[in-house]
PDB file of N, CA and C in Angstrom:
ATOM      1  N   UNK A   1      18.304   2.150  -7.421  1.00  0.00           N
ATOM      2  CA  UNK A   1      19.637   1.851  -6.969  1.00  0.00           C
ATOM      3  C   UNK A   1      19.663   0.604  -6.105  1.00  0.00           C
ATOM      4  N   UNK A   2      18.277  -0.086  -5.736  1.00  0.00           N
ATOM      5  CA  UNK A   2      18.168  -1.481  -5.349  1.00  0.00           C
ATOM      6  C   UNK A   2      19.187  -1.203  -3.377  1.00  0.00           C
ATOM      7  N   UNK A   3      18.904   0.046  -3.182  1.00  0.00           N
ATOM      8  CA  UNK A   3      19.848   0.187  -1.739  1.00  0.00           C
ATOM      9  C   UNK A   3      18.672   0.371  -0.782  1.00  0.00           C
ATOM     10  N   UNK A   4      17.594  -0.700  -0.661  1.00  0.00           N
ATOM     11  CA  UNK A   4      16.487  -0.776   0.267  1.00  0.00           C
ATOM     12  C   UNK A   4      16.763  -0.461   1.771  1.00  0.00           C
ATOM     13  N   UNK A   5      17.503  -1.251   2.077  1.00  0.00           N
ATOM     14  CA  UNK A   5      18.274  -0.885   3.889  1.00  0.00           C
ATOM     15  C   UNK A   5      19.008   0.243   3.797  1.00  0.00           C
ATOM     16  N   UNK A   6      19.965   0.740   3.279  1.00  0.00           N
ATOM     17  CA  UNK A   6      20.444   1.935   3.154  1.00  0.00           C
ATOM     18  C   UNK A   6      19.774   2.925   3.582  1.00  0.00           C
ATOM     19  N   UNK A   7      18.343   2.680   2.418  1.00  0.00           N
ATOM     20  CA  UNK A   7      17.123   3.766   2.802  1.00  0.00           C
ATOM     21  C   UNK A   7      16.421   3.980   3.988  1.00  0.00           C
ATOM     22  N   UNK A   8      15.979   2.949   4.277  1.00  0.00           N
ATOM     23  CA  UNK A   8      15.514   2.402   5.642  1.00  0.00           C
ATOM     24  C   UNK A   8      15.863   3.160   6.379  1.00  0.00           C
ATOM     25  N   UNK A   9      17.336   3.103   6.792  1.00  0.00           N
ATOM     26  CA  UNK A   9      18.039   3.335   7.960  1.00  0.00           C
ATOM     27  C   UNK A   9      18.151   5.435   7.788  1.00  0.00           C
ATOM     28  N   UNK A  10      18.088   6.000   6.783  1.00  0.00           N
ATOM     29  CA  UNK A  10      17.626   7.358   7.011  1.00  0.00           C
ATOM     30  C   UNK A  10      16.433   7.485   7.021  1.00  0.00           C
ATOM     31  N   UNK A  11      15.324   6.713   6.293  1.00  0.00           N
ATOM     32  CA  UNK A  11      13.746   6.824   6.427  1.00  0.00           C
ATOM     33  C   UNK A  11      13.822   7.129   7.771  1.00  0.00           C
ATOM     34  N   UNK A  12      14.064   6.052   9.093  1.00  0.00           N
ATOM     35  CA  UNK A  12      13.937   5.808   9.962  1.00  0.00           C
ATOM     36  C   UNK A  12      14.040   7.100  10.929  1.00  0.00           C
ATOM     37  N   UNK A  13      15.307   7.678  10.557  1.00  0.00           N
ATOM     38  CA  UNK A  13      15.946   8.917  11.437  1.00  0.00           C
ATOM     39  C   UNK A  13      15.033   9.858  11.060  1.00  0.00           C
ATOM     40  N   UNK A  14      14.367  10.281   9.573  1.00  0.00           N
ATOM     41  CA  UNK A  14      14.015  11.285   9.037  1.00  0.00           C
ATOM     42  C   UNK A  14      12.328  11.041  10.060  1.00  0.00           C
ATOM     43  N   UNK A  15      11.693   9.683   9.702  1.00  0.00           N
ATOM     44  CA  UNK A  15      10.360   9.825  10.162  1.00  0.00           C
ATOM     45  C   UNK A  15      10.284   9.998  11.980  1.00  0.00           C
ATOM     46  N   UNK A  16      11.533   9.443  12.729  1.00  0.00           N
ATOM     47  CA  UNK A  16      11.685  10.430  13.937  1.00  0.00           C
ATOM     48  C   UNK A  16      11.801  11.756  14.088  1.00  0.00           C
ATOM     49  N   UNK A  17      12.345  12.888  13.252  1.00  0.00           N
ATOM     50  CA  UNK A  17      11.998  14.261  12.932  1.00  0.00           C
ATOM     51  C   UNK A  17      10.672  14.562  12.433  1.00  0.00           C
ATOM     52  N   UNK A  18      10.382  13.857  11.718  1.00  0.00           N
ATOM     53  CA  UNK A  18       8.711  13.666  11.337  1.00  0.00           C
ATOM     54  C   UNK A  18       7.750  12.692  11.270  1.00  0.00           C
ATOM     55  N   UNK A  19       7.092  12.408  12.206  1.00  0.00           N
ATOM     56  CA  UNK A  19       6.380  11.112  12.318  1.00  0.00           C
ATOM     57  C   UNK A  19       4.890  11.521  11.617  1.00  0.00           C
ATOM     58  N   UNK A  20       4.955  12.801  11.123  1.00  0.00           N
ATOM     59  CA  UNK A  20       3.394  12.991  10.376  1.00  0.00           C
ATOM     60  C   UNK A  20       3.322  13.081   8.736  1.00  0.00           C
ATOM     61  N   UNK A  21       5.152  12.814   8.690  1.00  0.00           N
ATOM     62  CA  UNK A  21       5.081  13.070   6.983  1.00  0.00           C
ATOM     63  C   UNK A  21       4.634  11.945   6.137  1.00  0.00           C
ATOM     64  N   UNK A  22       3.513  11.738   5.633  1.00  0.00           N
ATOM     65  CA  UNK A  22       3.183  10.730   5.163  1.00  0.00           C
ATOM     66  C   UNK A  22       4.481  10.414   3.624  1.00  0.00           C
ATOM     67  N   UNK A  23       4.871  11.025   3.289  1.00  0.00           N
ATOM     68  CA  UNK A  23       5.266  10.895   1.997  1.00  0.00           C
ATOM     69  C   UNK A  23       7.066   9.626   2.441  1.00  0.00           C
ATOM     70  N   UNK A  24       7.102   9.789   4.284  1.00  0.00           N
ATOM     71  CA  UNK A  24       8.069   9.359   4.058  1.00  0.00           C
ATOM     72  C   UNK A  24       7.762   7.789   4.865  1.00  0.00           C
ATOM     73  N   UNK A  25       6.518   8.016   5.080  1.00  0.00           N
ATOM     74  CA  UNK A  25       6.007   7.071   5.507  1.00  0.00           C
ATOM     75  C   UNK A  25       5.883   6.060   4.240  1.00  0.00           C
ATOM     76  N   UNK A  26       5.179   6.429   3.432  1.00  0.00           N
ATOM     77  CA  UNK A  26       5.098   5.814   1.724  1.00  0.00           C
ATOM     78  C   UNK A  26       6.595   5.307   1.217  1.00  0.00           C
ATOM     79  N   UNK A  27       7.166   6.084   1.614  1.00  0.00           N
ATOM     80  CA  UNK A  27       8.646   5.731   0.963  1.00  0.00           C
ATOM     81  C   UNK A  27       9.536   4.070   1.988  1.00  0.00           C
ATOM     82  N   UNK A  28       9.190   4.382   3.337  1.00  0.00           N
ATOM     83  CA  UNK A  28       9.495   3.345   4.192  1.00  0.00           C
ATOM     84  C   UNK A  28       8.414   2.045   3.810  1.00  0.00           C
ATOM     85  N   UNK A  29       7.589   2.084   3.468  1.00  0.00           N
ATOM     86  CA  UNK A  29       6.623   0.825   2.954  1.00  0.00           C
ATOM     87  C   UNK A  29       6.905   0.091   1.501  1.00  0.00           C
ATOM     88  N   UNK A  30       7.544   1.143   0.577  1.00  0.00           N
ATOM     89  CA  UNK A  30       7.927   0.706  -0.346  1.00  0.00           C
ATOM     90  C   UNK A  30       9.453   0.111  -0.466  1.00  0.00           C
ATOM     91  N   UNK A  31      10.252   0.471   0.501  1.00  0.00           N
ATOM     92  CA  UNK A  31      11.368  -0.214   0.727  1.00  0.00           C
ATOM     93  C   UNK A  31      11.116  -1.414   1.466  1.00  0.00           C
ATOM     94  N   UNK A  32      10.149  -1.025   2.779  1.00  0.00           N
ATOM     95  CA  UNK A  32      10.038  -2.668   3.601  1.00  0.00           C
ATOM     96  C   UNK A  32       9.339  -3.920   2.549  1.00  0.00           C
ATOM     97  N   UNK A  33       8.954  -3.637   1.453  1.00  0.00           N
ATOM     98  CA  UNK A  33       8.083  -4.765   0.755  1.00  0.00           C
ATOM     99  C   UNK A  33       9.697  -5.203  -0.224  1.00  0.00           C
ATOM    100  N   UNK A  34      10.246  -4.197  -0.358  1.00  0.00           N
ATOM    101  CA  UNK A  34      11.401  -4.599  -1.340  1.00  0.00           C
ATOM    102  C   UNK A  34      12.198  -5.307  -0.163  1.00  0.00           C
ATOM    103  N   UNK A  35      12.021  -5.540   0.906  1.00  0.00           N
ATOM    104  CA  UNK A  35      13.619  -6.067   1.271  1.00  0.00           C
ATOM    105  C   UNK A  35      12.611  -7.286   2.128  1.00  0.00           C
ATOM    106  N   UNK A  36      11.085  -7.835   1.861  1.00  0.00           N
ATOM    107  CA  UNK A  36      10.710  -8.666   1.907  1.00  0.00           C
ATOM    108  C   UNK A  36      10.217  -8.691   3.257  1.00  0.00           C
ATOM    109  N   UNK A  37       9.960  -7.758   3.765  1.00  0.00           N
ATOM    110  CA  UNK A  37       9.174  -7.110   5.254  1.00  0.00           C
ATOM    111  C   UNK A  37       7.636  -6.613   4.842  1.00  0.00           C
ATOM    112  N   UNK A  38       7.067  -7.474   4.567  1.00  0.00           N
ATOM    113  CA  UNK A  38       5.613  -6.711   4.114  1.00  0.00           C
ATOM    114  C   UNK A  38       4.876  -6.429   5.520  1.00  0.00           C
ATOM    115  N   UNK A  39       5.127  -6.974   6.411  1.00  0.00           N
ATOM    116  CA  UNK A  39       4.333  -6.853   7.616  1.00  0.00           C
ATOM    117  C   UNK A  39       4.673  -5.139   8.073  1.00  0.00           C
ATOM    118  N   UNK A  40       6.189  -5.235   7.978  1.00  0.00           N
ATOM    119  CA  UNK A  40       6.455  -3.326   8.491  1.00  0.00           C
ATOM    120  C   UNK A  40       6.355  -2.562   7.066  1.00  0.00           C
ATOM    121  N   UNK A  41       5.530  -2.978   5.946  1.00  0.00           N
ATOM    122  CA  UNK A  41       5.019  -1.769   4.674  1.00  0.00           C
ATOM    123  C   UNK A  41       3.873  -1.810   5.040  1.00  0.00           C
ATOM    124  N   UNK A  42       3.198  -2.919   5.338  1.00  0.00           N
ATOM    125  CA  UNK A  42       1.927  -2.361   6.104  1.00  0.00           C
ATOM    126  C   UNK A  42       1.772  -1.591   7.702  1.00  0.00           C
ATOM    127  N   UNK A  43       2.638  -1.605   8.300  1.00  0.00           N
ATOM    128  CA  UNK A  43       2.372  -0.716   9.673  1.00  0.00           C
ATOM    129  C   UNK A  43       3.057   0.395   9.595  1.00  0.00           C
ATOM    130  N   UNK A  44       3.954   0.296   8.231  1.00  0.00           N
ATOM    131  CA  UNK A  44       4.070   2.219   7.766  1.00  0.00           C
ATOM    132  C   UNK A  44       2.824   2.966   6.803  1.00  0.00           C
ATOM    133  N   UNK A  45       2.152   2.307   6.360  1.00  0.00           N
ATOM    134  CA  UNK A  45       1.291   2.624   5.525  1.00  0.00           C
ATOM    135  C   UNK A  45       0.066   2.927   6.458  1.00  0.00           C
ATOM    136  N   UNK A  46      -0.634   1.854   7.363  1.00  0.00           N
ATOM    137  CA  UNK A  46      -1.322   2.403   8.377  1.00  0.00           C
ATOM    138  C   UNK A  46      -1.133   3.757   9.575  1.00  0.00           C
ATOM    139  N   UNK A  47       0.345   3.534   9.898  1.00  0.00           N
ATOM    140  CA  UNK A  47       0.896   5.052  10.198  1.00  0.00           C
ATOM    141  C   UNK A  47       0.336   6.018   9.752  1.00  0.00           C
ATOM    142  N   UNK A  48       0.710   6.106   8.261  1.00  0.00           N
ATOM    143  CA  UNK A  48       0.430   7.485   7.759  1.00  0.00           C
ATOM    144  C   UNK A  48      -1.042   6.928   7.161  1.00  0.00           C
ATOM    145  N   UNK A  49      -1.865   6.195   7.231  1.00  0.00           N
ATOM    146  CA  UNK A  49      -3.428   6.678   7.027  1.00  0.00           C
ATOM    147  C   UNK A  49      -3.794   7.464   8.244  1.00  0.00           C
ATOM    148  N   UNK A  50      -2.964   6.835   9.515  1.00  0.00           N
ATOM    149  CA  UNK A  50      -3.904   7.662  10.692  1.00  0.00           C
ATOM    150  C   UNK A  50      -3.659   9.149  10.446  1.00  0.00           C
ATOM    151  N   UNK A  51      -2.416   9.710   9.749  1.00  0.00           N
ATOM    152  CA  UNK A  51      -2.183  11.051   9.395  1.00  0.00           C
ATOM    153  C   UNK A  51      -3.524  11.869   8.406  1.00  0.00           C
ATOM    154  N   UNK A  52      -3.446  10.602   7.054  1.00  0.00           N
ATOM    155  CA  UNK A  52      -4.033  10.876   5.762  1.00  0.00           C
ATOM    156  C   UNK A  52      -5.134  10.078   5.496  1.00  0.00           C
ATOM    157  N   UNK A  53      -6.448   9.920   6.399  1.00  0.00           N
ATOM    158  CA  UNK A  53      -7.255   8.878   6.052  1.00  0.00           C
ATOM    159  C   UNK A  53      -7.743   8.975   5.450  1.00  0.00           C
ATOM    160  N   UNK A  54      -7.560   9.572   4.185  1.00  0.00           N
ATOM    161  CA  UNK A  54      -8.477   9.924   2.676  1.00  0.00           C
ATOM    162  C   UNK A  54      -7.263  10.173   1.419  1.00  0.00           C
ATOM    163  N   UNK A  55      -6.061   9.544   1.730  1.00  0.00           N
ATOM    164  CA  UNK A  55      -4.946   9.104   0.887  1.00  0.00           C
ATOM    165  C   UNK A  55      -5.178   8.617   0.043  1.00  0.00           C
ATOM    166  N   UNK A  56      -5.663   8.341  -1.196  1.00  0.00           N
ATOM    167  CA  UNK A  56      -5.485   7.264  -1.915  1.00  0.00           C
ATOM    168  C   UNK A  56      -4.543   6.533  -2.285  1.00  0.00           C
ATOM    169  N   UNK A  57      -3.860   7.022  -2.863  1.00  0.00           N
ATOM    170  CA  UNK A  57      -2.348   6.349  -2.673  1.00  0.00           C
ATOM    171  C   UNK A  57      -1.975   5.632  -1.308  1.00  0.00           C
ATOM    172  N   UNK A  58      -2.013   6.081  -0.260  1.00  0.00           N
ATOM    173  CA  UNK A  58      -1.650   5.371   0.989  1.00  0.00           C
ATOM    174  C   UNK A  58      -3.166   3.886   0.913  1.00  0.00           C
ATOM    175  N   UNK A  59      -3.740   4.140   0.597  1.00  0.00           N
ATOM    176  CA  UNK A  59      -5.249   3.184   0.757  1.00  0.00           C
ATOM    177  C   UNK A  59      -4.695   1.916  -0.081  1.00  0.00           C
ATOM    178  N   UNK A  60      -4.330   2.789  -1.635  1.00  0.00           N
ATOM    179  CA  UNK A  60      -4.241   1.819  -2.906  1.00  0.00           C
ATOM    180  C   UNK A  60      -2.715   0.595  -2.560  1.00  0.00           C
ATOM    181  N   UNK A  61      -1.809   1.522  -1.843  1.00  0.00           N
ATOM    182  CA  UNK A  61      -0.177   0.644  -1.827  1.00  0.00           C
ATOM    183  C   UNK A  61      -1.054   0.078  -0.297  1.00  0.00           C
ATOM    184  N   UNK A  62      -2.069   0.311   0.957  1.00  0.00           N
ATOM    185  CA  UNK A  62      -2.286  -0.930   1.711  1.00  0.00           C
ATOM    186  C   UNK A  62      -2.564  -2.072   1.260  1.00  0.00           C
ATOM    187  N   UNK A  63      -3.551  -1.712   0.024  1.00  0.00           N
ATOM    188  CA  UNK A  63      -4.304  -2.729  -0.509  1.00  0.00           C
ATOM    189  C   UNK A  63      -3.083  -3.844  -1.379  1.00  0.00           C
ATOM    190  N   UNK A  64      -2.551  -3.496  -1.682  1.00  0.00           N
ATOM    191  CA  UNK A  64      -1.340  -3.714  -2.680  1.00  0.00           C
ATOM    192  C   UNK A  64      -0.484  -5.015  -1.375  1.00  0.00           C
ATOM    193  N   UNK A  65      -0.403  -3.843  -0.496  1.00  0.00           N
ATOM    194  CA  UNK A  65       0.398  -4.728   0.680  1.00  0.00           C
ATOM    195  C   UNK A  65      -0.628  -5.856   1.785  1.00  0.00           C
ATOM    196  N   UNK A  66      -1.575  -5.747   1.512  1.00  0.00           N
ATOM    197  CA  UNK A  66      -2.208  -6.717   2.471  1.00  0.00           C
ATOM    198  C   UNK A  66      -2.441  -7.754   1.522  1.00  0.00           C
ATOM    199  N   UNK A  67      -2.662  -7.369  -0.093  1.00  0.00           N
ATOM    200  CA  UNK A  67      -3.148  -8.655  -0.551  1.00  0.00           C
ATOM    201  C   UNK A  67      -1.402  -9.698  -1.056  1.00  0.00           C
ATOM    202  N   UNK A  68      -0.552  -8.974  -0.490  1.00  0.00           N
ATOM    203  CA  UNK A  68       0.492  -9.811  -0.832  1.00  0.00           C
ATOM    204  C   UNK A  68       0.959 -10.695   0.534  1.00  0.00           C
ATOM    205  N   UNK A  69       0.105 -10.191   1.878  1.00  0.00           N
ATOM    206  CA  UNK A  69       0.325 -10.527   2.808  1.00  0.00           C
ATOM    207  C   UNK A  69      -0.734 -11.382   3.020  1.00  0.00           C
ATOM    208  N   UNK A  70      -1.779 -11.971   2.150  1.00  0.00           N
ATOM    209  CA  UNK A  70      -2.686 -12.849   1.757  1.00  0.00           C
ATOM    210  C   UNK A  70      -3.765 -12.673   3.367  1.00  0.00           C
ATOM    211  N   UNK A  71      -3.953 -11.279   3.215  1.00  0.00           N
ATOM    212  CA  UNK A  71      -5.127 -10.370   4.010  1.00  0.00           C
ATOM    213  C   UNK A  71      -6.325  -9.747   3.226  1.00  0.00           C
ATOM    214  N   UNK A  72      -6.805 -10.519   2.303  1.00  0.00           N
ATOM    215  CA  UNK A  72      -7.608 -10.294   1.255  1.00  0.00           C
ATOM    216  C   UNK A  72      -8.598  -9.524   1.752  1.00  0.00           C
ATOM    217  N   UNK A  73      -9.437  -9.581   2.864  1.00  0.00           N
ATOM    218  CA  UNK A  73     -10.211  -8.460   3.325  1.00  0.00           C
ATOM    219  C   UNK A  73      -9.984  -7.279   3.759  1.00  0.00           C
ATOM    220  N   UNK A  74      -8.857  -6.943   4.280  1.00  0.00           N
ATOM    221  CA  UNK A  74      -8.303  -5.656   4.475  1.00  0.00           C
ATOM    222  C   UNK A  74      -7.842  -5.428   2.969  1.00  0.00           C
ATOM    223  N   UNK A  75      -7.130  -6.003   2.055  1.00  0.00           N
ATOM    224  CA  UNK A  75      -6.859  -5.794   0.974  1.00  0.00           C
ATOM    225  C   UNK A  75      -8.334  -4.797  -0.069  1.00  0.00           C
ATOM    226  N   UNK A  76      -9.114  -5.880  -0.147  1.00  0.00           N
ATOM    227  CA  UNK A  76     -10.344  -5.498  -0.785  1.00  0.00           C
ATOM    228  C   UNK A  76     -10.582  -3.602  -0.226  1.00  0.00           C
ATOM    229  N   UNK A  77     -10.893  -3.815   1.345  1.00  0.00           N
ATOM    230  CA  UNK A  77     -11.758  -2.813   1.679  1.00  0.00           C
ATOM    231  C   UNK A  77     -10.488  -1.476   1.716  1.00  0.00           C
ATOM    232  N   UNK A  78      -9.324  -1.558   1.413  1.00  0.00           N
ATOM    233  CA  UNK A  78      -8.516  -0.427   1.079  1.00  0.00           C
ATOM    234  C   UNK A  78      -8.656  -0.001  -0.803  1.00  0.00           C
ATOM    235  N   UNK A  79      -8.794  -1.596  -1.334  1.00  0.00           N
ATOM    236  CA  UNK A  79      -8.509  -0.959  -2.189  1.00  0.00           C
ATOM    237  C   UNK A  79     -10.348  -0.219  -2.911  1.00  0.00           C
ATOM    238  N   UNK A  80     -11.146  -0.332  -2.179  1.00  0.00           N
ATOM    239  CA  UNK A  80     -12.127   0.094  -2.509  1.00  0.00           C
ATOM    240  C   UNK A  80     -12.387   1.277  -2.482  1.00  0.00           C
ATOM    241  N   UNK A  81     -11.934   1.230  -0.835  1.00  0.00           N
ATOM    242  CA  UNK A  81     -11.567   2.874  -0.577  1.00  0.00           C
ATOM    243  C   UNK A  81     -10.488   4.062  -1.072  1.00  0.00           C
ATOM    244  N   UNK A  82      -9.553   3.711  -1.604  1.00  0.00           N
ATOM    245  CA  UNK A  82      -8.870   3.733  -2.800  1.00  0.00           C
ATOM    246  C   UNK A  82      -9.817   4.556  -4.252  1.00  0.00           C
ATOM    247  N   UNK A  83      -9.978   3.519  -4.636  1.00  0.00           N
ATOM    248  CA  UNK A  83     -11.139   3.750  -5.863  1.00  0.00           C
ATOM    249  C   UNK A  83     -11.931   4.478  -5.939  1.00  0.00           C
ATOM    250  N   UNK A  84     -12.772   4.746  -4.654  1.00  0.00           N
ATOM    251  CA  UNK A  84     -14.077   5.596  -4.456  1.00  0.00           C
ATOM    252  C   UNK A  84     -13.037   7.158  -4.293  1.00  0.00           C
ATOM    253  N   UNK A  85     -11.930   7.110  -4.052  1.00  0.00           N
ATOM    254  CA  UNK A  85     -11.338   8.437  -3.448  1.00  0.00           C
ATOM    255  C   UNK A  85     -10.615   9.027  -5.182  1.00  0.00           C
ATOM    256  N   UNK A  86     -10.454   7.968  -5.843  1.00  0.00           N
ATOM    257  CA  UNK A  86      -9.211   8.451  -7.062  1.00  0.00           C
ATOM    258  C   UNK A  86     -10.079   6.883  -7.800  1.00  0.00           C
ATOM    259  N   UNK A  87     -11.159   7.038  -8.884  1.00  0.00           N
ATOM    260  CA  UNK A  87     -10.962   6.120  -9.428  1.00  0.00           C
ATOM    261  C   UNK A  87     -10.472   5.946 -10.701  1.00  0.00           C
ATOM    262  N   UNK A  88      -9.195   7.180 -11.140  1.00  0.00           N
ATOM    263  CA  UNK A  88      -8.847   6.703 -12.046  1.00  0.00           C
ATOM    264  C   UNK A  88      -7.169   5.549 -12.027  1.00  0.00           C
ATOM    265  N   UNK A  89      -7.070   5.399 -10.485  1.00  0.00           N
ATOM    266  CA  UNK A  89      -6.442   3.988  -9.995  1.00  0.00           C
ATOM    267  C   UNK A  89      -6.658   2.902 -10.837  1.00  0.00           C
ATOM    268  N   UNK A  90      -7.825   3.015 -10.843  1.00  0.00           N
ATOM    269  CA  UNK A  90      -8.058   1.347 -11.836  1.00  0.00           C
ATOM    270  C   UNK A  90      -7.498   1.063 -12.804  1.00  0.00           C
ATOM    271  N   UNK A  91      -7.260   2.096 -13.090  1.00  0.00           N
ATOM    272  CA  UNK A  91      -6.317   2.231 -14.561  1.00  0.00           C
ATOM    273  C   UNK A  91      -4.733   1.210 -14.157  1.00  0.00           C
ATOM    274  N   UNK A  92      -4.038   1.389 -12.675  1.00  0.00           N
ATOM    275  CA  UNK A  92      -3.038   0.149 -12.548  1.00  0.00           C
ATOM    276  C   UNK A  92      -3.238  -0.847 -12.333  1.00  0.00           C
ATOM    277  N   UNK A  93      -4.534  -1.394 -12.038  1.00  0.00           N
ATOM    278  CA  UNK A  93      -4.558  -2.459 -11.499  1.00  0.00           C
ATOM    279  C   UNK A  93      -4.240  -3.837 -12.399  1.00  0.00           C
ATOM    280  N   UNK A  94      -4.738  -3.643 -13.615  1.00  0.00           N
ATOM    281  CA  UNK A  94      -4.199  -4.805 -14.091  1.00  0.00           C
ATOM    282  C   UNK A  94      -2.674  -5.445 -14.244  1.00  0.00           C
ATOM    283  N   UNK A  95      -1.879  -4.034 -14.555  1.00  0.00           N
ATOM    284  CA  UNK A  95      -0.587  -4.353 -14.390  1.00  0.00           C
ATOM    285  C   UNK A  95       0.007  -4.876 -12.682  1.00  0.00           C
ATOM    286  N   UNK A  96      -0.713  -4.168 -12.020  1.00  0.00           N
ATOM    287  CA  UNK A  96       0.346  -4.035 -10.537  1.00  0.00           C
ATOM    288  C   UNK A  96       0.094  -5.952 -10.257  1.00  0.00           C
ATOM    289  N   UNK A  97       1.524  -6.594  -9.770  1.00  0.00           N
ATOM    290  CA  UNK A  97       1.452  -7.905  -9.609  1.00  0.00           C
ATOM    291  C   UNK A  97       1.265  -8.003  -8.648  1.00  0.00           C
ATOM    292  N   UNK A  98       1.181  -6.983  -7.174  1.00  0.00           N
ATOM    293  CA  UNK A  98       0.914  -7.192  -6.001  1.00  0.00           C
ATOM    294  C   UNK A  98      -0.375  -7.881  -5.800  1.00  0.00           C
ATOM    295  N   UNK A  99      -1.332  -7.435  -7.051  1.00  0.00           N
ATOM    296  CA  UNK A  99      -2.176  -8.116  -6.526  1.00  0.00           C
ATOM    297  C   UNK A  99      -2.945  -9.484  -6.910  1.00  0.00           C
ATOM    298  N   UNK A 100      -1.696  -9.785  -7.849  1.00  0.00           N
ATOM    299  CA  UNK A 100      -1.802 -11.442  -8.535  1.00  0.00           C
ATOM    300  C   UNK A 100      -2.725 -12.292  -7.261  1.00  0.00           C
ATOM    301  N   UNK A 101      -2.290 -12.331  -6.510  1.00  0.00           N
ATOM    302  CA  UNK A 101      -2.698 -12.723  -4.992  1.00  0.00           C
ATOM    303  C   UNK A 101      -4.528 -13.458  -5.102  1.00  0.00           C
ATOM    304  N   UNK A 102      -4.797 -12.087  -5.500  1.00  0.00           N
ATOM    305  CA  UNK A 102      -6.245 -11.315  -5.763  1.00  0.00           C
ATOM    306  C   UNK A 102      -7.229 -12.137  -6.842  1.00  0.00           C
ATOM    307  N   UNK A 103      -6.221 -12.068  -7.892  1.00  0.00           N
ATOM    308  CA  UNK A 103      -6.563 -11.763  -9.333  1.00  0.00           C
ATOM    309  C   UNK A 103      -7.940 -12.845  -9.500  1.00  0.00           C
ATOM    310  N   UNK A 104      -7.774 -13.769  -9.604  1.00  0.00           N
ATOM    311  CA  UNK A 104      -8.885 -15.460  -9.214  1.00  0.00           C
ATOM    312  C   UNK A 104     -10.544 -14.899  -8.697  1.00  0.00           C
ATOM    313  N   UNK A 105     -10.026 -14.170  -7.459  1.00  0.00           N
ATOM    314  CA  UNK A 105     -11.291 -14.683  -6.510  1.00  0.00           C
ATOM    315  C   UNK A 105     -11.841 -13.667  -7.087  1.00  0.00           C
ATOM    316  N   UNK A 106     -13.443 -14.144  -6.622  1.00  0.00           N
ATOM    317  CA  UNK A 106     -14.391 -13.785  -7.395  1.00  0.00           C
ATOM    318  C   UNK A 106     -15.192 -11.499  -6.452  1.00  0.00           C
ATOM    319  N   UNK A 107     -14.287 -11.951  -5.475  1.00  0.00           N
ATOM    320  CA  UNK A 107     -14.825 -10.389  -4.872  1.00  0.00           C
ATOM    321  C   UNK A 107     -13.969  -9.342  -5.043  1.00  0.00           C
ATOM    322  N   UNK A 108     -12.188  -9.594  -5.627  1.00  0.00           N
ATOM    323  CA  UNK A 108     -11.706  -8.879  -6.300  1.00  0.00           C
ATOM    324  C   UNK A 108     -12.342  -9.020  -7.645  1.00  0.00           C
ATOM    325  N   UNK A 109     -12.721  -9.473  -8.660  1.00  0.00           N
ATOM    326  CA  UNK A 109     -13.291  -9.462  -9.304  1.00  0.00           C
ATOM    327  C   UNK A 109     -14.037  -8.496  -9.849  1.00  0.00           C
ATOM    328  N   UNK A 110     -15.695  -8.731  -8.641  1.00  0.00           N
ATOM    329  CA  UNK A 110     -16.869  -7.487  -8.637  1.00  0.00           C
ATOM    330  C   UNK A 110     -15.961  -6.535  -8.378  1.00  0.00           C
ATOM    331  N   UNK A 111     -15.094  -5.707  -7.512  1.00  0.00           N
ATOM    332  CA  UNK A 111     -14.880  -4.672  -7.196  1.00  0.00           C
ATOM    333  C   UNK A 111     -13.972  -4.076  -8.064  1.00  0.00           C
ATOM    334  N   UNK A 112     -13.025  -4.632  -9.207  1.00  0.00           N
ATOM    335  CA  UNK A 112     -12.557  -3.965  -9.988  1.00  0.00           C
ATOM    336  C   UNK A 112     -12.898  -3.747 -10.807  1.00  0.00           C
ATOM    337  N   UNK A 113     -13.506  -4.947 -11.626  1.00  0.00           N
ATOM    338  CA  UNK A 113     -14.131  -4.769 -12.999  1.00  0.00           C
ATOM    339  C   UNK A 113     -15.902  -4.748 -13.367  1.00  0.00           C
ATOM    340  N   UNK A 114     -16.947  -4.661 -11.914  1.00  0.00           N
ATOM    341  CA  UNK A 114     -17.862  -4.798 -12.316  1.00  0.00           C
ATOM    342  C   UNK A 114     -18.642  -3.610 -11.608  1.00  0.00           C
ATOM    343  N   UNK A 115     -17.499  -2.129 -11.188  1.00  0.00           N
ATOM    344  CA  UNK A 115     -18.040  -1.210 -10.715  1.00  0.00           C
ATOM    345  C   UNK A 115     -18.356   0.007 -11.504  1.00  0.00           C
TER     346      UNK A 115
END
């Protein structure tokens, strides 16, 4: 429905009733990258790792969000950790464009396709 702030603004109220729900934590990171706030999809996503530090999903969308925030080492070492937790992830990576960013250098590289 493309209503990113809309969302926001109950994410916001809802994750003050719950500041441990990761799922709405996930949901506030995926709106802040849509409305071009990648800096607050990554400090909702770190939020809820401190909840879920064996998330994959929360690991895989950091990685997603740091390498668009051209944080390639935090990028890498989420999305590794990611992989080692759920590696049948790999299976998006070629499509997901977040991490066009990535795609070139040679240590995304080893870690997607030469593990």
């Amino acid at each position: 429905m493309e209503q990113h702030q809309s969302a926001l603004e109950i994410f916001s109220k809802l994750v003050e009733q719950e500041p441990d729900n990761v799922d709405i934590r996930l949901a506030m990171g995926w709106c802040h990258k849509r409305v071009g706030r990648i800096d607050l999809a990554c400090d909702d996503l770190e939020k809820a790792k401190l909840v879920d530090p064996d998330n994959a999903l929360v690991l895989y969308n950091l990685a997603c969000y740091y390498s668009l925030a051209g944080k390639k080492r935090e990028a890498l070492s989420h999305l590794e950790q990611a992989l080692r937790r759920k590696p049948d992830l790999r299976e998006l990576i070629d499509a997901e464009s977040d991490f066009d960013p990535l795609r070139s250098d040679p240590d995304f590289i080893h870690l997607v396709y030469n593990e």
